[in-house]
C-alpha atoms as a PDB file:
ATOM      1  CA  UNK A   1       0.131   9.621  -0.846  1.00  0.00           C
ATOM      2  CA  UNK A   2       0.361  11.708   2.417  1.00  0.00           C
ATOM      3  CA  UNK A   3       2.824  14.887   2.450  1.00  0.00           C
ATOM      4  CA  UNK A   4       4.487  15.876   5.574  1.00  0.00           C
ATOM      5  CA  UNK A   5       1.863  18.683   6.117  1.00  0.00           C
ATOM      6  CA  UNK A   6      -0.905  15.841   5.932  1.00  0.00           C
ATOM      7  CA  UNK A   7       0.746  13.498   8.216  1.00  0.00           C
ATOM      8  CA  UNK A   8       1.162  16.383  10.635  1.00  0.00           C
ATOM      9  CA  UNK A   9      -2.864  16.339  10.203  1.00  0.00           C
ATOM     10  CA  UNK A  10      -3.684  12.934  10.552  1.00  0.00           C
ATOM     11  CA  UNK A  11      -1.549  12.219  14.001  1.00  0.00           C
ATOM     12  CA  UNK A  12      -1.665  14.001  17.410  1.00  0.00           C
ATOM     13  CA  UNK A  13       2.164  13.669  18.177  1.00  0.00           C
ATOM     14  CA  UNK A  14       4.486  16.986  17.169  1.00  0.00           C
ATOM     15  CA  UNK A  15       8.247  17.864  17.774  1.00  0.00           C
ATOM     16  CA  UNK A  16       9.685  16.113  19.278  1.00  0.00           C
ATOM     17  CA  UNK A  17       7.710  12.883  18.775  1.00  0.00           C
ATOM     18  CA  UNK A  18       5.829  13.124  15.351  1.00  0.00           C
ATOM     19  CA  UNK A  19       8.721  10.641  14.066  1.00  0.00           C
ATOM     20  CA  UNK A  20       6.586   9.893  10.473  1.00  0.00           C
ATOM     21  CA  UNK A  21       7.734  12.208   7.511  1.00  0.00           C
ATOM     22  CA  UNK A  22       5.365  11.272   4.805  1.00  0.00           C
ATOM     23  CA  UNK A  23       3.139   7.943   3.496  1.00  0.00           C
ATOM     24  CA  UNK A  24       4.498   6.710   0.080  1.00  0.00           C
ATOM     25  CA  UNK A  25       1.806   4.090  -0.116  1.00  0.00           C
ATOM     26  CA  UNK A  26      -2.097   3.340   1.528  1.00  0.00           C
ATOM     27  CA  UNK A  27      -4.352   0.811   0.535  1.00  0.00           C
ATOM     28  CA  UNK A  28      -7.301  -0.807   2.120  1.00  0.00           C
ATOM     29  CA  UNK A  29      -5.433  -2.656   4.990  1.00  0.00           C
ATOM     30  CA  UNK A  30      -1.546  -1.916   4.045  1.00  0.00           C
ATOM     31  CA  UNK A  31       0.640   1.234   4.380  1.00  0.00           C
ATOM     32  CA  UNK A  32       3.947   2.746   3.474  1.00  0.00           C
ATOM     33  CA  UNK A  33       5.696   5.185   4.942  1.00  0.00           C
ATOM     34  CA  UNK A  34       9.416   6.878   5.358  1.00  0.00           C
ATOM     35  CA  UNK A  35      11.379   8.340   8.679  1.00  0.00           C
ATOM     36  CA  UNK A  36      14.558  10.290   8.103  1.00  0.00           C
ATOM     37  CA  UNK A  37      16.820   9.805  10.739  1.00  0.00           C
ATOM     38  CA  UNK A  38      19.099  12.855  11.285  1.00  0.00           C
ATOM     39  CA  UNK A  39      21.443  13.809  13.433  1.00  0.00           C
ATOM     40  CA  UNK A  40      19.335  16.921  14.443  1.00  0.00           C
ATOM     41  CA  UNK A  41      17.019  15.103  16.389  1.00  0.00           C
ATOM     42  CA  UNK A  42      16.821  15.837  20.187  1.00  0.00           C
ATOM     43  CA  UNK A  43      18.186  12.409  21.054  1.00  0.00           C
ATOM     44  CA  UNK A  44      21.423  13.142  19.573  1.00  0.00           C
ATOM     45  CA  UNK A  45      21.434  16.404  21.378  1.00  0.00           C
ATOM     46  CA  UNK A  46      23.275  14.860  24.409  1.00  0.00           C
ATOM     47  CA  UNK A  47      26.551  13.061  22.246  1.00  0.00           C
ATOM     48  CA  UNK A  48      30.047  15.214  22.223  1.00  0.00           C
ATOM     49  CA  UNK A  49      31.770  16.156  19.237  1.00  0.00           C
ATOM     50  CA  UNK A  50      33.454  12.898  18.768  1.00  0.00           C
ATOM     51  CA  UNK A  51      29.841  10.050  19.962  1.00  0.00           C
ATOM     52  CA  UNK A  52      31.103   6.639  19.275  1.00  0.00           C
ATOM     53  CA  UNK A  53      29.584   4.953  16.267  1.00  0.00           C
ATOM     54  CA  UNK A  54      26.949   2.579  18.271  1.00  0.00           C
ATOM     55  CA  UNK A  55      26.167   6.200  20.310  1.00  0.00           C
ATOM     56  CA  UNK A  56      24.466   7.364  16.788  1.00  0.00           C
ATOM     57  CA  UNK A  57      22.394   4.213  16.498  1.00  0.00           C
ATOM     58  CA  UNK A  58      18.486   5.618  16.304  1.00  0.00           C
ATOM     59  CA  UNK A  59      17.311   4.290  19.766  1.00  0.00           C
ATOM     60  CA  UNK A  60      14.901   1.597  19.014  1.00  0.00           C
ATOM     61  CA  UNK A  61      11.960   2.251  21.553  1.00  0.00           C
ATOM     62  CA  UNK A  62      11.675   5.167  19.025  1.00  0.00           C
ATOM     63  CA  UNK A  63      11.948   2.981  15.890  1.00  0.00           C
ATOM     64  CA  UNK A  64       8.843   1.176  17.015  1.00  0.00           C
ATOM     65  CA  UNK A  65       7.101   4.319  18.218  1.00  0.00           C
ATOM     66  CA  UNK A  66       7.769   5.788  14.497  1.00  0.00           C
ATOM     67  CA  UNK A  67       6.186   2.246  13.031  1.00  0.00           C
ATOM     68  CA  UNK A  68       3.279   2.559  15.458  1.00  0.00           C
ATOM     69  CA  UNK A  69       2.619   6.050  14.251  1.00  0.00           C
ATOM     70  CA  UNK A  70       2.307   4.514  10.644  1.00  0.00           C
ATOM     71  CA  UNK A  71      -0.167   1.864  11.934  1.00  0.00           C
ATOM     72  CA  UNK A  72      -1.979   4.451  13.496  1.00  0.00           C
ATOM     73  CA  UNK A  73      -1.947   6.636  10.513  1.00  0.00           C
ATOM     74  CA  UNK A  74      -3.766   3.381   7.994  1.00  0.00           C
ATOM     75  CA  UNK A  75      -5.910   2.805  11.615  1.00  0.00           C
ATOM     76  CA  UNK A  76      -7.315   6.358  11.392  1.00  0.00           C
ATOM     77  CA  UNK A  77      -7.960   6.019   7.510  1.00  0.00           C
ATOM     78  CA  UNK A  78      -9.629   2.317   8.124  1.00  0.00           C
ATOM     79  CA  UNK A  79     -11.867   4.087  11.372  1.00  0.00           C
ATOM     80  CA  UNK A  80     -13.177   7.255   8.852  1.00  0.00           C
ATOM     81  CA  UNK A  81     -15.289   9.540  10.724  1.00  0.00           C
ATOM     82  CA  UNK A  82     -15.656   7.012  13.798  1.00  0.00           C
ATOM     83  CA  UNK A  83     -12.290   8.100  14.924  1.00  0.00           C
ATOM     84  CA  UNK A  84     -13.307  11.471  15.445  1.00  0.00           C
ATOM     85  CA  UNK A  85     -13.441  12.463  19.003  1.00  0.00           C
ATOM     86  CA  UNK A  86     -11.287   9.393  19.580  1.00  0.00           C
ATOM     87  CA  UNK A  87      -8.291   8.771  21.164  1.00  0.00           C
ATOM     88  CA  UNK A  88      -5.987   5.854  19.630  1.00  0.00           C
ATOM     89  CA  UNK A  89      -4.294   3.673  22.197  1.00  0.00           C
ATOM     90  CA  UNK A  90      -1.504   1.558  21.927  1.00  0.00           C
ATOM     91  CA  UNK A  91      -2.480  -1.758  23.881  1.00  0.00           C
ATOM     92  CA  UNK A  92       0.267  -4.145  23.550  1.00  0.00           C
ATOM     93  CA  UNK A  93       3.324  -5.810  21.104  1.00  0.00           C
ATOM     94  CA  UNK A  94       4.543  -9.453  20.326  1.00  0.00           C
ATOM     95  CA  UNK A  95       7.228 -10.795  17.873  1.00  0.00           C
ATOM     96  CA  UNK A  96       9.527  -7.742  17.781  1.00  0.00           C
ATOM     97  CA  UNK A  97      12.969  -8.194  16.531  1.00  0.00           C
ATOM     98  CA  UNK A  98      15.347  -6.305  15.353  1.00  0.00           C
ATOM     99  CA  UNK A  99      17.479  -7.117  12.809  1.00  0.00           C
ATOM    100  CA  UNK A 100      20.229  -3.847  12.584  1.00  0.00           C
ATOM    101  CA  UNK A 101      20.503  -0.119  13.614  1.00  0.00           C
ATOM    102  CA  UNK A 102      19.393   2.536  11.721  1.00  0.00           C
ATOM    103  CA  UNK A 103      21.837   5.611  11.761  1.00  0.00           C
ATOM    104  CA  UNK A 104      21.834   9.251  11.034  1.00  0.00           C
ATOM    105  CA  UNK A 105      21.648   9.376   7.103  1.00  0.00           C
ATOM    106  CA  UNK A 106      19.333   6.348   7.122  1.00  0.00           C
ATOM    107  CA  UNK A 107      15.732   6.391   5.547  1.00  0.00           C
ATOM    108  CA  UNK A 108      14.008   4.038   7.172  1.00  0.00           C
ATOM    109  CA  UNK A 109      10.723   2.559   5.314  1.00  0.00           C
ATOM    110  CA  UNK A 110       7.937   1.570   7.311  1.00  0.00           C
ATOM    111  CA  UNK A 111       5.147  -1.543   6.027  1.00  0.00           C
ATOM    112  CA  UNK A 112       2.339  -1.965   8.119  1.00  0.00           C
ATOM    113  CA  UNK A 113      -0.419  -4.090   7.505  1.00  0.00           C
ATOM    114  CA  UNK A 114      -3.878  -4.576   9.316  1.00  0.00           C
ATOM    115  CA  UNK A 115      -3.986  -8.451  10.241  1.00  0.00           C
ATOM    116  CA  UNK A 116      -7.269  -8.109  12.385  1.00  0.00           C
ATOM    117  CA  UNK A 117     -10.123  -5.669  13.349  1.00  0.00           C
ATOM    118  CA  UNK A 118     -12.690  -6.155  16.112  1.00  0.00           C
ATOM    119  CA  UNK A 119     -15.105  -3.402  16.819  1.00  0.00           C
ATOM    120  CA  UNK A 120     -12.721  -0.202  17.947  1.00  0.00           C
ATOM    121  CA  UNK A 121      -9.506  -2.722  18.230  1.00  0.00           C
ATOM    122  CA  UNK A 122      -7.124  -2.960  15.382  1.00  0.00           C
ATOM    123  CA  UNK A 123      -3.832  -5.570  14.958  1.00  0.00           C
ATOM    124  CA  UNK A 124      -1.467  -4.699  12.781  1.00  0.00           C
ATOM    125  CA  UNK A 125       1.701  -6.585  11.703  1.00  0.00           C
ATOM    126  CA  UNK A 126       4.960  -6.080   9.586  1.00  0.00           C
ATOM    127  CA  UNK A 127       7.848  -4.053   9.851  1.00  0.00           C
ATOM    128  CA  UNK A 128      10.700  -1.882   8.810  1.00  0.00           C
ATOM    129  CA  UNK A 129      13.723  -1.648   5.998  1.00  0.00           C
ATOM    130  CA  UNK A 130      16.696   0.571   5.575  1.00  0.00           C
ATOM    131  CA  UNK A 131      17.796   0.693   1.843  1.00  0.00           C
ATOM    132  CA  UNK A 132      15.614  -2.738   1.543  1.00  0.00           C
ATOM    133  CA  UNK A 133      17.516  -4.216   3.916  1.00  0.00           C
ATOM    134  CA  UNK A 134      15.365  -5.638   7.089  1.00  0.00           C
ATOM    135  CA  UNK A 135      15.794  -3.396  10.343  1.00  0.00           C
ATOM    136  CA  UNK A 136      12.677  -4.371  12.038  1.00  0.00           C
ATOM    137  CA  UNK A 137       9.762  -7.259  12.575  1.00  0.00           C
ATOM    138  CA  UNK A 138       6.736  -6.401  13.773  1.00  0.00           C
ATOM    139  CA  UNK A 139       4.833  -9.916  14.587  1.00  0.00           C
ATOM    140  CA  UNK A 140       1.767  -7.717  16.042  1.00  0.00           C
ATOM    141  CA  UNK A 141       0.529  -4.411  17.633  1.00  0.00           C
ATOM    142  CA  UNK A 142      -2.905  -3.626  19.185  1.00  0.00           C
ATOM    143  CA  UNK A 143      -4.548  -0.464  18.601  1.00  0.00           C
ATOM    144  CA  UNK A 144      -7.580   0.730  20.277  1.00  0.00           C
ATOM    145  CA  UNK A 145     -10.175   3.804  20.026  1.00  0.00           C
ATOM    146  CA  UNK A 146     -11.464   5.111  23.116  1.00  0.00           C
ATOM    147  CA  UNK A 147     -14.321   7.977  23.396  1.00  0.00           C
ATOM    148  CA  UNK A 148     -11.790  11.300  24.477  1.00  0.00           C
ATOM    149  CA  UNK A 149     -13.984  12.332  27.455  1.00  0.00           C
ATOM    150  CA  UNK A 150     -13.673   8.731  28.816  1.00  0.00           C
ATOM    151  CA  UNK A 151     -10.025   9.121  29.650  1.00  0.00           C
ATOM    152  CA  UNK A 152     -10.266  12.359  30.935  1.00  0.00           C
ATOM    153  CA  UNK A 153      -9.674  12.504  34.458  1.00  0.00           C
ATOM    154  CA  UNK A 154     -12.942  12.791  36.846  1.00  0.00           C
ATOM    155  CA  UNK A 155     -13.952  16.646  37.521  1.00  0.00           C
ATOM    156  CA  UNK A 156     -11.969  17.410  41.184  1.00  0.00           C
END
């Protein structure tokens, strides 16, 4: 549905932090997407020749930043031309779990689904899979748009 190129498009983030390679899947208020996770990724930059297993597990404040990043990509669809001059915020989280690491090698599968939308503020639910096995829960994430020049800082 989205190739890399578009994703690159749709979100702000880039290396290091664009952590969404494409969108397999967009509907009216659900999404699909993929992350590889390789072991070329700055993160991994640190380990020795010989890292410990659990040292390759993909660090899971980025796990949820790469399924916020799909949320935000079905949030800018759902806003249209209303996001435009916007910038998306992430508000807050409730009911994470995780269920396993994902490793170098692993293609993780993001589902993301809009539960609620109020004005500029969007919820989202759902969560992650490796190989269709559950990795992640998402019980709910708020997303906001906020005019740009708003959260600029004042003029000194």
């Amino acid at each position: 549905m989205l190739t890399a190129a578009q994703v690159r498009a749709t979100l702000p983030h880039r290396y290091p932090m664009l952590l969404v390679d494409r969108v397999l899947d967009a509907g009216e208020d659900h999404i699909r997407a993929v992350k590889a996770v390789t072991l070329n990724e700055p993160w991994y930059a640190r380990l020795g020749p010989r890292p410990a297993p659990d040292e390759l597990a993909y660090p899971d404040f980025l796990l949820i930043e790469s399924w916020t990043q799909t949320a935000g990509i079905l949030a800018k669809r759902l806003a249209g031309d209303t996001a435009d001059g916007q910038v998306m915020l992430f508000g807050s989280m409730s009911g994470i779990e995780f269920h396993r690491r994902a490793f170098p090698g692993d293609t993780v599968e993001h589902h993301a689904r809009l539960q609620r939308a109020v004005d500029d503020t969007m919820i989202f639910e759902g969560g992650s899979t490796v190989g269709g096995e559950p990795l992640l829960t998402v019980g709910g994430i708020t997303m906001a748009f906020r005019p740009g020049e708003a959260l600029a800082p004042p003029p000194s």
